[in-house]
Protein backbone atom coordinates (compact mmCIF):
# COMPACT_ATOMS: atom_id res chain seq x y z
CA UNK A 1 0.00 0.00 0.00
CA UNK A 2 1.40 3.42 -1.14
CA UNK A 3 1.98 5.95 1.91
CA UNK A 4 0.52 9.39 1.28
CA UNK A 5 2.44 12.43 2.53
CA UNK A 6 0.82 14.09 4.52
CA UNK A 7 1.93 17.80 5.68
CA UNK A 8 0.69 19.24 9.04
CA UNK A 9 0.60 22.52 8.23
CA UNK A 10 0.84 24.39 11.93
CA UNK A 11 1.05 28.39 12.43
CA UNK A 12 4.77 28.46 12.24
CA UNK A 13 4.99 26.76 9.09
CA UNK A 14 2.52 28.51 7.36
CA UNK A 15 4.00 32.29 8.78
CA UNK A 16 6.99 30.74 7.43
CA UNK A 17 6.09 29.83 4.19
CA UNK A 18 4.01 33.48 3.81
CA UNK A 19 7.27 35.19 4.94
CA UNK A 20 9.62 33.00 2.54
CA UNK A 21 6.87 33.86 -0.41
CA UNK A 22 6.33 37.77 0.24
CA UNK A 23 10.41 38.36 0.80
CA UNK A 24 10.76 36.55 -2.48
CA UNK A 25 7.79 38.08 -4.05
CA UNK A 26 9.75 41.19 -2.99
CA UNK A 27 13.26 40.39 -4.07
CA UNK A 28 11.71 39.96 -7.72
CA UNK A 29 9.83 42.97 -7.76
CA UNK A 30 13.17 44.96 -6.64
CA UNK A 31 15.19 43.26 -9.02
CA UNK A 32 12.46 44.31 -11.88
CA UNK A 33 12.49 48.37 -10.40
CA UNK A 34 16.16 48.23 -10.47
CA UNK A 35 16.39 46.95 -14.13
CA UNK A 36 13.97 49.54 -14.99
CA UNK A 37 15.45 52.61 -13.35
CA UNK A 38 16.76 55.39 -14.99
CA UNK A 39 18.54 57.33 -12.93
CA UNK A 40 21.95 56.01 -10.66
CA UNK A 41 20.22 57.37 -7.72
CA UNK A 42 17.17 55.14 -7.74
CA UNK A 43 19.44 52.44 -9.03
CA UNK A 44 21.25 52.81 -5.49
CA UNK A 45 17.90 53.11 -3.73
CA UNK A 46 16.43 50.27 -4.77
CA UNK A 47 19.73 48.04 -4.51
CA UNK A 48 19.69 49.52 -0.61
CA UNK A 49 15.88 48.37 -0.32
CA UNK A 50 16.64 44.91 -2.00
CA UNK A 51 19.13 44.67 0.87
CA UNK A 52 17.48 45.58 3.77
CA UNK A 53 14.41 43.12 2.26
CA UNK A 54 16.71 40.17 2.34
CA UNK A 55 18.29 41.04 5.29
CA UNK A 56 14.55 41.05 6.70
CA UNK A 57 13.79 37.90 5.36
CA UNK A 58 16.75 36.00 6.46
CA UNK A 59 16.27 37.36 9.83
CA UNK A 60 12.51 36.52 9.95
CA UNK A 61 13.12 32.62 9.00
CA UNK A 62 16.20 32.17 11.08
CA UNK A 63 14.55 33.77 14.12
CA UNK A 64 11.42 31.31 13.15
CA UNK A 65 13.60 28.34 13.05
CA UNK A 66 15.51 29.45 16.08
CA UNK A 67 12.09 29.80 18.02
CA UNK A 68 11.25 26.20 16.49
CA UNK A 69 14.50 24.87 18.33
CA UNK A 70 13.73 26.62 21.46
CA UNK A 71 10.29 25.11 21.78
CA UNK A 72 11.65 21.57 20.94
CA UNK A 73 14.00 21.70 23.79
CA UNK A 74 11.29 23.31 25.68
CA UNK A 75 9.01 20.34 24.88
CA UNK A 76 11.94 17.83 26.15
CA UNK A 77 12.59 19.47 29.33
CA UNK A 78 8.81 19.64 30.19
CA UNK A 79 8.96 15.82 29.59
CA UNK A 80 12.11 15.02 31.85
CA UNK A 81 10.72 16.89 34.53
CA UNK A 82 7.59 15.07 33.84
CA UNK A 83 9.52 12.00 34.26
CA UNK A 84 11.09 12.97 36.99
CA UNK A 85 8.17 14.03 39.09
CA UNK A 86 7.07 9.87 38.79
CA UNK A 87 10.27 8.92 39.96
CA UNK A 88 9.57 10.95 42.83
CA UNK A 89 6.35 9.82 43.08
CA UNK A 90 7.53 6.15 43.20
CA UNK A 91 9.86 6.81 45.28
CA UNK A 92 7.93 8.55 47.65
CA UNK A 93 5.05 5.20 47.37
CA UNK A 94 8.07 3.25 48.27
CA UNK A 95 9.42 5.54 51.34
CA UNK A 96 5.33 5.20 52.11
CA UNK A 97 5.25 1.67 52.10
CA UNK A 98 8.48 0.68 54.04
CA UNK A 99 7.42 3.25 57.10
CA UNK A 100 4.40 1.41 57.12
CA UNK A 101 6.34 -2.22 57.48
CA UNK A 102 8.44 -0.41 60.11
CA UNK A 103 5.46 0.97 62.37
CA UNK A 104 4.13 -2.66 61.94
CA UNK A 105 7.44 -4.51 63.17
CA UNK A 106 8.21 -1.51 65.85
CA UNK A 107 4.45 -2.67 66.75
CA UNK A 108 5.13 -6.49 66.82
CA UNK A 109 8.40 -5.96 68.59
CA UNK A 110 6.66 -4.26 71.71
CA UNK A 111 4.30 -7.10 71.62
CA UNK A 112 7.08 -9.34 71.75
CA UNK A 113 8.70 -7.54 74.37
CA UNK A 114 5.36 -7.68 76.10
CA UNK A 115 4.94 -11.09 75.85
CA UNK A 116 8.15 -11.89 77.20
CA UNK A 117 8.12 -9.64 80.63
CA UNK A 118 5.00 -11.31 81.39
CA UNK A 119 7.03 -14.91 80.64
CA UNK A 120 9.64 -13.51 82.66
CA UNK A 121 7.50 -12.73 85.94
């Protein structure tokens, strides 16, 4: 049976994609003005607009991706501590558990010692 891609398509992604397309989308457009220009001062213009644009863009997908990292390691160290907190949970059924077994024995042991001072008299 042939798998079919599927692509979740969450916020990020999408802002992603929509930034990637508009800075592009702008890059051409920039690139057209500057072919069309007349004068070396627009030329200049637009070349320093193209450049701030792509600066822009790069920043906006790096910053994206970098926020993407952040919330993967976010994710992760909400699951360790997570796993943690059942350790201590566990832990604390055991510690529960063998205080119990100890009140009983402390509890059969002054029975015991009950038992035998009444022997002993």
């Amino acid at each position: 049976m042939k798998k079919i891609l599927r692509i979740k398509f969450t916020s990020r992604k999408v802002l992603r994609l929509a930034l990637t397309a508009v800075g592009v989308l702008t890059l051409i457009g920039t690139a057209l003005l500057i072919t069309n220009e007349k004068s070396l001062h627009d030329t200049i213009t637009d070349v320093i607009i193209l450049l701030v644009g792509a600066i822009a863009l790069i920043m906006a997908v790096l910053t994206e991706a970098e926020l993407e990292k952040q919330e993967a390691r976010s994710k992760q160290i909400h699951k360790e501590v997570l796993d943690a907190l059942e350790e201590i949970r566990d832990i604390n059924k055991d510690s529960e558990y063998l205080k119990r077994k100890l009140r009983e024995d402390v509890h059969m042991d002054k029975e015991i010692l009950a038992q035998l001072e009444a022997v002993e008299k």
